[in-house]
Structures are given as C-alpha cells and as structure tokens.
Protein backbone atom coordinates (compact mmCIF):
# COMPACT_ATOMS: atom_id res chain seq x y z
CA UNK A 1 19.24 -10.51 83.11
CA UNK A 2 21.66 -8.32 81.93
CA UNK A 3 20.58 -5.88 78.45
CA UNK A 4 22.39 -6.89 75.53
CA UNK A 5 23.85 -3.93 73.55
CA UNK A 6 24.34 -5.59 69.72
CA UNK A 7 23.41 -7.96 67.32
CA UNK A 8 25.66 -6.71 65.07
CA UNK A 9 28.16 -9.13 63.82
CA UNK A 10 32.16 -8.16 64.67
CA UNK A 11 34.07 -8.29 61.38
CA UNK A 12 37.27 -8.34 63.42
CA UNK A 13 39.52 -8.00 66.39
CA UNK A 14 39.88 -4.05 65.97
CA UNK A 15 36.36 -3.64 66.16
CA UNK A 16 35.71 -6.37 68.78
CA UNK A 17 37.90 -3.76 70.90
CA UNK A 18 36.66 -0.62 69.96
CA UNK A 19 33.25 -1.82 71.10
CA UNK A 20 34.45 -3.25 73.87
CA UNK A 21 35.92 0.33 75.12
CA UNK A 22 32.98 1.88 74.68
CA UNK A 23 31.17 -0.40 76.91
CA UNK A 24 33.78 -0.36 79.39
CA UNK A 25 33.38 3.86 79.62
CA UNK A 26 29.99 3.83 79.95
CA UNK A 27 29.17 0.32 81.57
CA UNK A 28 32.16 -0.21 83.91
CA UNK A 29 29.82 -1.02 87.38
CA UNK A 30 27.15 -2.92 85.62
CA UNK A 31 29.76 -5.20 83.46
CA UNK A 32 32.54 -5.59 86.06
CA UNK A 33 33.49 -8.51 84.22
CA UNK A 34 34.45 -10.15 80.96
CA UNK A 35 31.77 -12.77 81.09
CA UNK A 36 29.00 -10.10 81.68
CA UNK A 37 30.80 -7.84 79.17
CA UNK A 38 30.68 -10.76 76.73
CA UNK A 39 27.19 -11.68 76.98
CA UNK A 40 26.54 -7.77 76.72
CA UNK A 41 27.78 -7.66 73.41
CA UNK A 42 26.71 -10.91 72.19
CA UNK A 43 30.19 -12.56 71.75
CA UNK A 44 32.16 -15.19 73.82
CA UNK A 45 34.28 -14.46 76.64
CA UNK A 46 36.72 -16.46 75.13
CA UNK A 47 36.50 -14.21 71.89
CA UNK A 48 36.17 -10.95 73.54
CA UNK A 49 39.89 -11.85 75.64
CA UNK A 50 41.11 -12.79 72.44
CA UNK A 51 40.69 -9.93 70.50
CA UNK A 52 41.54 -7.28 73.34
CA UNK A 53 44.61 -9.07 74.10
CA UNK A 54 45.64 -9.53 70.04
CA UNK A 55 45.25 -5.41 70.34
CA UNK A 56 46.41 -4.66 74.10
CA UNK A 57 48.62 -7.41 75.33
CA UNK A 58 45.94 -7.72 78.27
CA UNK A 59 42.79 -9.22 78.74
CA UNK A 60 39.54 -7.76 79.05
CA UNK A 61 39.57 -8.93 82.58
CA UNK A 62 42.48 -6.77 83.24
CA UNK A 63 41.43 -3.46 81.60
CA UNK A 64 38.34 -3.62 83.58
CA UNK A 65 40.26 -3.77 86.87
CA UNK A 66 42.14 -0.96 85.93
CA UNK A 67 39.33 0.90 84.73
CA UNK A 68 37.87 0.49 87.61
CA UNK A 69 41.12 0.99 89.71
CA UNK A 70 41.33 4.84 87.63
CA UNK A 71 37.63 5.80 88.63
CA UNK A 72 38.63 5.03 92.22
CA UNK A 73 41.90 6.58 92.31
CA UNK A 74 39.90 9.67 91.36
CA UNK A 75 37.32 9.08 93.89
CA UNK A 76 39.91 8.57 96.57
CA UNK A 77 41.75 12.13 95.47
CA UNK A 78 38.07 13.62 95.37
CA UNK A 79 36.43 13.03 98.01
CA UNK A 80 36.49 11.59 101.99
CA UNK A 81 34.55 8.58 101.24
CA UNK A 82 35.23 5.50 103.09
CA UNK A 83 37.09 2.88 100.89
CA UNK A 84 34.51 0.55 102.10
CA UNK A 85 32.02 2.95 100.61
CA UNK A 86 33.83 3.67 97.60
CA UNK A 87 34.26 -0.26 97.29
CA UNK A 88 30.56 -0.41 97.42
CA UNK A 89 29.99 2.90 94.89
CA UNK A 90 32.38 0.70 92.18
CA UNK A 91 30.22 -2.64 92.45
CA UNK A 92 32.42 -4.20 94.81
CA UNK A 93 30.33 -5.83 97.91
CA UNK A 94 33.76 -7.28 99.51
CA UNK A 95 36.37 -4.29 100.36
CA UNK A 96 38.90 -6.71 101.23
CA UNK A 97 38.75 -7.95 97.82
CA UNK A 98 38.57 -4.28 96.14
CA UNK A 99 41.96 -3.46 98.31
CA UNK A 100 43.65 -6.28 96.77
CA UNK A 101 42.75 -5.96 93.11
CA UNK A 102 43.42 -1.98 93.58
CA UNK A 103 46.98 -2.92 95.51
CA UNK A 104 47.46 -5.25 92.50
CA UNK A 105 47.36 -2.73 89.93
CA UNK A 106 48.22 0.76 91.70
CA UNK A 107 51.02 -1.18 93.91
CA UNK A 108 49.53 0.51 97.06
CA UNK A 109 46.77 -0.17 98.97
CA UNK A 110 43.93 2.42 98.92
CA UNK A 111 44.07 4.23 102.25
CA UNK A 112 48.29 4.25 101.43
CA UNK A 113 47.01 5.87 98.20
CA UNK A 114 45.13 8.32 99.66
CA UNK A 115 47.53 9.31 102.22
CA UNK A 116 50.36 9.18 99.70
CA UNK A 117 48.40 12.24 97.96
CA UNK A 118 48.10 14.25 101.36
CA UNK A 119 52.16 14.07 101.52
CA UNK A 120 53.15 15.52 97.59
C-alpha cells in the first residue's frame, strides 16, 4: 500500500493546502489522485477537496491534472518522446485517456501541442 506521509493533525484549510502542494511537487506520479493523495496524508478525500477548493476554487482532482498536464507540456517541448511513452512516463497506462484529460486542460491535444511549438 501506498506510504503515508503524516500523522500530524491539520489545524486548518491553509495548511491542509500547503501540504497538499508539497505532495503534489514531489509525489505527482505516485498520487495521481485525490483519493491516494488523501490517504497519503491521512485525511479524507472529501476534506482534502474541501479545503483546496475553499483556497483555489478547484479541487484537488483538478490541480493534479494540471500538474500533471505542466510536466508533460514540458516533456513534449523537451524531448521526441512518443505521447504514448510520455503517457506511460506520467503514470498514465491508457494514452487515449491522457490525450483527453491533457486536451481538457491545455485545449489542444498533445501531438497539436507539440506541433503548435514547431510553428512559433
């Protein structure tokens, strides 16, 4: 099972979030999402989304994906891997899934994203 990271109890929203970040930067792969991150840091899923949305406006669930979205924009600008590969590299066993969610939240698909950055 998955290592959890705290016992420590979280006084409030503010530093439900703050611990939640840090998890996300170093953790992004292993907890791709909120239930895993939740577990991680000891909390419910339902309390984690609470307190990231009362600070963000979005849910955990969300700033993961675009977490995740960021390290493969940069992967895509940095080097020729496949998406498929990439896909795999970011914890993602179905690409066709990974191309949605990244369409989703970057608006194009990956390989338009890629070629979009051969063009500027």
């Amino acid at each position: 099972m998955f290592e959890r990271f705290t016992t420590k109890p979280f006084n409030n929203d503010e530093n439900v979030y703050h611990y939640f970040i840090e998890l996300l930067n170093d953790k992004y792969i292993e907890y791709a999402y909120a239930d895993l991150m939740a577990d991680a840091m000891g909390i419910s899923q339902r309390k984690l989304n609470e307190a990231v949305k009362n600070i963000t406006g979005k849910t955990a669930c969300q700033l993961t994906e675009e977490k995740i979205v960021f390290e493969a924009e940069k992967l895509l600008e940095e080097t020729d891997e496949k998406i498929k590969d990439i896909a795999l590299h970011l914890g993602y066993d179905d690409h066709f899934y990974f191309n949605r969610m990244f369409k989703k939240i970057n608006g194009l698909a990956p390989g338009k994203y890629r070629k979009s950055l051969v063009t500027k």
